[in-house]
C-alpha atoms as a PDB file:
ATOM      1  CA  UNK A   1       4.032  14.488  40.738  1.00  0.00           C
ATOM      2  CA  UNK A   2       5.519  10.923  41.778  1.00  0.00           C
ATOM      3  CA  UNK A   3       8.523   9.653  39.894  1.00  0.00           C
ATOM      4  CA  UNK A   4       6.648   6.872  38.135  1.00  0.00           C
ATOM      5  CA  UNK A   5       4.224   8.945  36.761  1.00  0.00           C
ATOM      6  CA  UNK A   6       6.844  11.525  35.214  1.00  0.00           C
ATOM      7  CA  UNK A   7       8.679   8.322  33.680  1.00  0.00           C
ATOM      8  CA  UNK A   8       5.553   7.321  31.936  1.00  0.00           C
ATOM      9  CA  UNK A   9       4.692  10.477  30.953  1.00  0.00           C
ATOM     10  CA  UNK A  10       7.666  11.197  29.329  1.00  0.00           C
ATOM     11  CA  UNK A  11       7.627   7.824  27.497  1.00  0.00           C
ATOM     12  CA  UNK A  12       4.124   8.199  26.166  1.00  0.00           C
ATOM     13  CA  UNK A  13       5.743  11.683  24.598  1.00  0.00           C
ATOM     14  CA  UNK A  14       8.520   9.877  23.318  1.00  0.00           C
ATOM     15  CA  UNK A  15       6.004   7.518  21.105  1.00  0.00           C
ATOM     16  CA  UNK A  16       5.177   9.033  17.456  1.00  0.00           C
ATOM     17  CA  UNK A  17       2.374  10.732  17.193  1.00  0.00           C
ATOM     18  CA  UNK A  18       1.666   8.916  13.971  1.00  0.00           C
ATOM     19  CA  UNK A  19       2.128   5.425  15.730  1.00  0.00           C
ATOM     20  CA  UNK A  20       0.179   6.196  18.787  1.00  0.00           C
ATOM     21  CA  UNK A  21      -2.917   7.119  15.795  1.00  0.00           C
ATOM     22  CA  UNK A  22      -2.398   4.064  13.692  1.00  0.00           C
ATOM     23  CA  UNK A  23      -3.427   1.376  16.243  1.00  0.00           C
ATOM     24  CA  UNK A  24      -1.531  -2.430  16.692  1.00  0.00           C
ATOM     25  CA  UNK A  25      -1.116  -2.713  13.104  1.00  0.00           C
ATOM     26  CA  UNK A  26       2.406  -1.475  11.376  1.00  0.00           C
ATOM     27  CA  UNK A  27       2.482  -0.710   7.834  1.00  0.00           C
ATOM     28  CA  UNK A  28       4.330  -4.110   7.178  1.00  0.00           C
ATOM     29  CA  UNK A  29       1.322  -5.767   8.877  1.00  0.00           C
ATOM     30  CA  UNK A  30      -0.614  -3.881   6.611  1.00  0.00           C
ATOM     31  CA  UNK A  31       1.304  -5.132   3.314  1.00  0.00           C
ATOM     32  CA  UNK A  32       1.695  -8.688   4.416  1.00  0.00           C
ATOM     33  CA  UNK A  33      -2.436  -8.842   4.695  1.00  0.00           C
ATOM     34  CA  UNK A  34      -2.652  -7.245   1.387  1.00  0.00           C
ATOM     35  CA  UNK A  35      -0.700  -9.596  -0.189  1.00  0.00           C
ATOM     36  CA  UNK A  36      -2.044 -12.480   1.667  1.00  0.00           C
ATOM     37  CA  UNK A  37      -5.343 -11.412  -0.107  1.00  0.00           C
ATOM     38  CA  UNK A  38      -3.548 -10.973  -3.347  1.00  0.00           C
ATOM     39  CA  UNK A  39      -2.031 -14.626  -3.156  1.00  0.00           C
ATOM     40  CA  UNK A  40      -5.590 -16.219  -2.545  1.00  0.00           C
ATOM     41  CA  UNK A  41      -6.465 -20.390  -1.122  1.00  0.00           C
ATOM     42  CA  UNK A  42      -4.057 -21.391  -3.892  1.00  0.00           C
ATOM     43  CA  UNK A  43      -0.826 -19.111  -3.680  1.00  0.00           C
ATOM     44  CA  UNK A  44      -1.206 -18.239  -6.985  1.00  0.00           C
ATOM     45  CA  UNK A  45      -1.762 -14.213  -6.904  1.00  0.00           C
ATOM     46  CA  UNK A  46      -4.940 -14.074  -9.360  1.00  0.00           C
ATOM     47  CA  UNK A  47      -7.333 -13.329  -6.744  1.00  0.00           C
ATOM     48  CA  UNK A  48      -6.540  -9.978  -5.907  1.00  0.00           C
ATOM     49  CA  UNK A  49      -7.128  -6.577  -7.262  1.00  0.00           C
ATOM     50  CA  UNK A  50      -7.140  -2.582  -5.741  1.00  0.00           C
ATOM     51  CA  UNK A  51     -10.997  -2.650  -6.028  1.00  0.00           C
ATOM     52  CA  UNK A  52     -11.313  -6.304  -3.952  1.00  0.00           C
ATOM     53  CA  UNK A  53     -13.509  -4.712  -0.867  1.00  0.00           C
ATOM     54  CA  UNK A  54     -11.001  -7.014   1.276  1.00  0.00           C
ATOM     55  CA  UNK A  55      -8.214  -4.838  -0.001  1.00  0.00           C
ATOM     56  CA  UNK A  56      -9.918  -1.757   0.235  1.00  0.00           C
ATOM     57  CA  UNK A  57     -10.531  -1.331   3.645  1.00  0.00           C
ATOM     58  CA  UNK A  58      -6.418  -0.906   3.695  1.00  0.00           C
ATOM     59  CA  UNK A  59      -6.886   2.114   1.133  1.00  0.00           C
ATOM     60  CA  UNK A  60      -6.804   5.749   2.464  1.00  0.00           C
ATOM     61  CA  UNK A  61     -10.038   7.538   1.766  1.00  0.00           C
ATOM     62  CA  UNK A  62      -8.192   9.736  -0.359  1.00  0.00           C
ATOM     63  CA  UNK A  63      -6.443   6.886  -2.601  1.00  0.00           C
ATOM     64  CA  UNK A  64     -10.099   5.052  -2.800  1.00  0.00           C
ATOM     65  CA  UNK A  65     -11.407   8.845  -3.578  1.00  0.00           C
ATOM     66  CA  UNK A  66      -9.325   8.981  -6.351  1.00  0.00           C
ATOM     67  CA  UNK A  67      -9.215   5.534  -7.604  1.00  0.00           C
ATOM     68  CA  UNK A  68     -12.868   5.700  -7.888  1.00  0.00           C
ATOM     69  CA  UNK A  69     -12.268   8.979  -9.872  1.00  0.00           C
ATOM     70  CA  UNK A  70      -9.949   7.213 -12.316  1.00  0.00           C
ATOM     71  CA  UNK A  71     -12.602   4.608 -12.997  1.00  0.00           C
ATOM     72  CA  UNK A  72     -15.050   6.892 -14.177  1.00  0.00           C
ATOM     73  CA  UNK A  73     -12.465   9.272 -16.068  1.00  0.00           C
ATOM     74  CA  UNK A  74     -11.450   5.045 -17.482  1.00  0.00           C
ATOM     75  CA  UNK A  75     -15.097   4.356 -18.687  1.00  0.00           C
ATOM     76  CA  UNK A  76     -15.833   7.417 -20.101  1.00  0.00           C
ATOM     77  CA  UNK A  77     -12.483   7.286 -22.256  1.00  0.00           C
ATOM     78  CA  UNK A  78     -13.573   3.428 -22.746  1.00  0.00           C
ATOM     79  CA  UNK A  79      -9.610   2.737 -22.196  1.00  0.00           C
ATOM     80  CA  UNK A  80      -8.047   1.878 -18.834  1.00  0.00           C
ATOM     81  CA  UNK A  81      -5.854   4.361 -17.120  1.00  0.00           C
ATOM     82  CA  UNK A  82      -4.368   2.156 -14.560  1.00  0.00           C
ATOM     83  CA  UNK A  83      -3.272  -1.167 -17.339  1.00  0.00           C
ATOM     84  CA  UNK A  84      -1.556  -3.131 -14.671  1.00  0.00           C
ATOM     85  CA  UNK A  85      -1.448  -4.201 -11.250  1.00  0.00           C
ATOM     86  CA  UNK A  86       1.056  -2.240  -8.801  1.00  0.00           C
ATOM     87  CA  UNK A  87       0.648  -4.749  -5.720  1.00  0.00           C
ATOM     88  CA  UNK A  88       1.878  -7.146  -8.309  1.00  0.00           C
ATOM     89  CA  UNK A  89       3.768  -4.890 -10.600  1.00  0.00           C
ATOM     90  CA  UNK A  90       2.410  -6.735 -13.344  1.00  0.00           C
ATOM     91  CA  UNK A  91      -0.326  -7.552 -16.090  1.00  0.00           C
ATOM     92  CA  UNK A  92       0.113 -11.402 -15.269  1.00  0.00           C
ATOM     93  CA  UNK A  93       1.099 -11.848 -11.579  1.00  0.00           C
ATOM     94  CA  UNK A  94       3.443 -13.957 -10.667  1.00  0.00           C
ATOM     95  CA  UNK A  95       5.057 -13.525  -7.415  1.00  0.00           C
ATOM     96  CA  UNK A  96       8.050 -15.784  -5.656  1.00  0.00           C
ATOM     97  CA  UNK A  97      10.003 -14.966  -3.280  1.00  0.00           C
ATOM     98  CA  UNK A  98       8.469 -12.538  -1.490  1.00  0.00           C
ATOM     99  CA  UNK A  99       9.572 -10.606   1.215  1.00  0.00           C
ATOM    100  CA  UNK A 100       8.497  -7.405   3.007  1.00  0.00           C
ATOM    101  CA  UNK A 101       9.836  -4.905   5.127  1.00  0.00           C
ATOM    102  CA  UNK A 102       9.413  -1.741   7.195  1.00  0.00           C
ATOM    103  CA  UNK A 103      10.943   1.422   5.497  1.00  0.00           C
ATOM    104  CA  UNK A 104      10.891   4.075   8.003  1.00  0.00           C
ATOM    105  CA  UNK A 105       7.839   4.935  10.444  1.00  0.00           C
ATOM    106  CA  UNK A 106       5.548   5.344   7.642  1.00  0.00           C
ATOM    107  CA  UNK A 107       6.236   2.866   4.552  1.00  0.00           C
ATOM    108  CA  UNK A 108       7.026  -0.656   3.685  1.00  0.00           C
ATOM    109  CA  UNK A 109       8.468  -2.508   1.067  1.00  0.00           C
ATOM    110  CA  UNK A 110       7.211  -5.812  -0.636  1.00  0.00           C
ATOM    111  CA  UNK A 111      10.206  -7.360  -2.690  1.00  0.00           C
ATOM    112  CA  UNK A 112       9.548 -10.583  -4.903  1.00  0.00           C
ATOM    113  CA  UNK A 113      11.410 -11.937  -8.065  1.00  0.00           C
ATOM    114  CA  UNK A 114       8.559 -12.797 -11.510  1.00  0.00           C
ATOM    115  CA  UNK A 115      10.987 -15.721 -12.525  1.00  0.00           C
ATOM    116  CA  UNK A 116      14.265 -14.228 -13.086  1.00  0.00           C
ATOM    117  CA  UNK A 117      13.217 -10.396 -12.633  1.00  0.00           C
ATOM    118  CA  UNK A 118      12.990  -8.656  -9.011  1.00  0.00           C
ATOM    119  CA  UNK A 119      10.509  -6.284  -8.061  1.00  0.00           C
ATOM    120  CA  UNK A 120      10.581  -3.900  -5.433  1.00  0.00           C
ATOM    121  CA  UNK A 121       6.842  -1.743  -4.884  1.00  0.00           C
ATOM    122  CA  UNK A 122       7.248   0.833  -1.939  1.00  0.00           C
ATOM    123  CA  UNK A 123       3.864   1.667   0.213  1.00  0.00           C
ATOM    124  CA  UNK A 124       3.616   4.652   1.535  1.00  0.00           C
ATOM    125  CA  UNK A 125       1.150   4.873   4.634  1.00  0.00           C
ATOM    126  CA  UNK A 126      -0.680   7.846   6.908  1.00  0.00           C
ATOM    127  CA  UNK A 127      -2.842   7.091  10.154  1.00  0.00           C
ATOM    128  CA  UNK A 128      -6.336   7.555   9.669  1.00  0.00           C
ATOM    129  CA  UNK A 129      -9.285   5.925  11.879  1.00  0.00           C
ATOM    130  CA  UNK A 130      -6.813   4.679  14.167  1.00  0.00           C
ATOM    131  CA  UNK A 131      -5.119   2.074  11.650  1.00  0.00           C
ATOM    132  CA  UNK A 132      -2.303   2.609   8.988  1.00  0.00           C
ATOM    133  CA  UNK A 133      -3.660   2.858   5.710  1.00  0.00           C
ATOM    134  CA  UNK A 134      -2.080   2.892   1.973  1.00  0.00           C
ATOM    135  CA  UNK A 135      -1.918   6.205   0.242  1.00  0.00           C
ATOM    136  CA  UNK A 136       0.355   5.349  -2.088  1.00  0.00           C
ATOM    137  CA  UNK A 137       2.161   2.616  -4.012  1.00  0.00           C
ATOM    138  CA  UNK A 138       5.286   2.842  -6.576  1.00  0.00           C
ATOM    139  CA  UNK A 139       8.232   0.952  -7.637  1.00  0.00           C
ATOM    140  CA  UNK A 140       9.338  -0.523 -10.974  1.00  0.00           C
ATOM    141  CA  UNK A 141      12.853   0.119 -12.104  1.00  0.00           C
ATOM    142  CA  UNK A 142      14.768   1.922 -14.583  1.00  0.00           C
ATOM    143  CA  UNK A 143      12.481   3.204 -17.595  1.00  0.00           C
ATOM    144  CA  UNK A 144       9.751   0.789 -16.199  1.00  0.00           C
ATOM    145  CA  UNK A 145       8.645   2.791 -12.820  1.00  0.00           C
ATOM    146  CA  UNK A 146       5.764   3.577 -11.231  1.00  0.00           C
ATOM    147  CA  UNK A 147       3.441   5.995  -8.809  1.00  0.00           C
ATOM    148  CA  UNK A 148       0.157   4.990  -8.566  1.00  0.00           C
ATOM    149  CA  UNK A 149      -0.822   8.669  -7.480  1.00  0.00           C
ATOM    150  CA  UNK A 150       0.855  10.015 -10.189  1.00  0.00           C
ATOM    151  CA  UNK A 151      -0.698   7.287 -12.659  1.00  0.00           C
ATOM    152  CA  UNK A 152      -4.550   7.946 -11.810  1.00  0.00           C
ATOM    153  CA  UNK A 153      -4.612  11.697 -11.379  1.00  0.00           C
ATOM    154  CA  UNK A 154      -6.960  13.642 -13.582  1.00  0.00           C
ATOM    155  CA  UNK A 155      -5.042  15.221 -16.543  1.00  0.00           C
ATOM    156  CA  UNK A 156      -3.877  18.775 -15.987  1.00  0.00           C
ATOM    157  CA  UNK A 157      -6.247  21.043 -18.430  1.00  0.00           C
END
């Protein structure tokens, strides 16, 4: 085997599985278009929402899976499970500041002030169809957190 090819080989091993499976995209890309859909022509964050089919398609299966699931569990209670919105971290978005970052291989993190108060709302990715996609979202702080997983799971019985 020629030098060359031993070099590459070993630097193609050296690349995270994970990555390698996820496409261009990182999961910071991934955020920033999410909230680039969330912000809408105007910059004003009231376009967005987790059921927006332009927001979707950067869903896990499993999150849509069981957001869907929460929606029915929702209507048949005739209350709403999920009351707010975690991209947003808020009933009335209003987001300034904003900033996001990678957070490991797998996660980013979306920081904005809502006036005076600063929100931090962690996404939590895994590779599937060749692109990064959300599985998770949670933040808050103090008594105020948040885990959207935790928030739209069926009840235990």
């Amino acid at each position: 085997m020629r030098w060359s090819t031993m070099v590459l080989l070993a630097a193609a091993a050296a690349v995270p599985m994970a990555a390698r499976a996820a496409g261009e995209s990182s999961p910071a890309d991934v955020t920033t278009a999410i909230y680039r859909i969330y912000a809408g022509p105007k910059g004003d964050y009231q376009t967005g929402n987790l059921d927006d089919k332009r927001v979707a398609v950067y869903l896990s299966k499993s999150l849509r899976a069981a957001l869907k699931a929460m929606d029915a569990r929702s209507k048949k209670l005739n209350e709403p499970i999920l009351d707010f919105d975690p991209v947003t971290d808020s009933q009335d978005p209003e987001v300034e500041k904003l900033t996001i970052a990678p957070e490991g291989d797998a996660a980013a993190t979306a920081t904005f002030f809502s006036g005076d108060v600063k929100h931090v709302v962690r996404y939590s990715f895994v590779p599937e169809d060749g692109a990064w996609k959300v599985d998770d979202i949670s933040g808050g702080a103090g008594d105020e957190t948040f885990d959207l997983r935790d928030i739209i799971k069926p009840p235990k019985k």
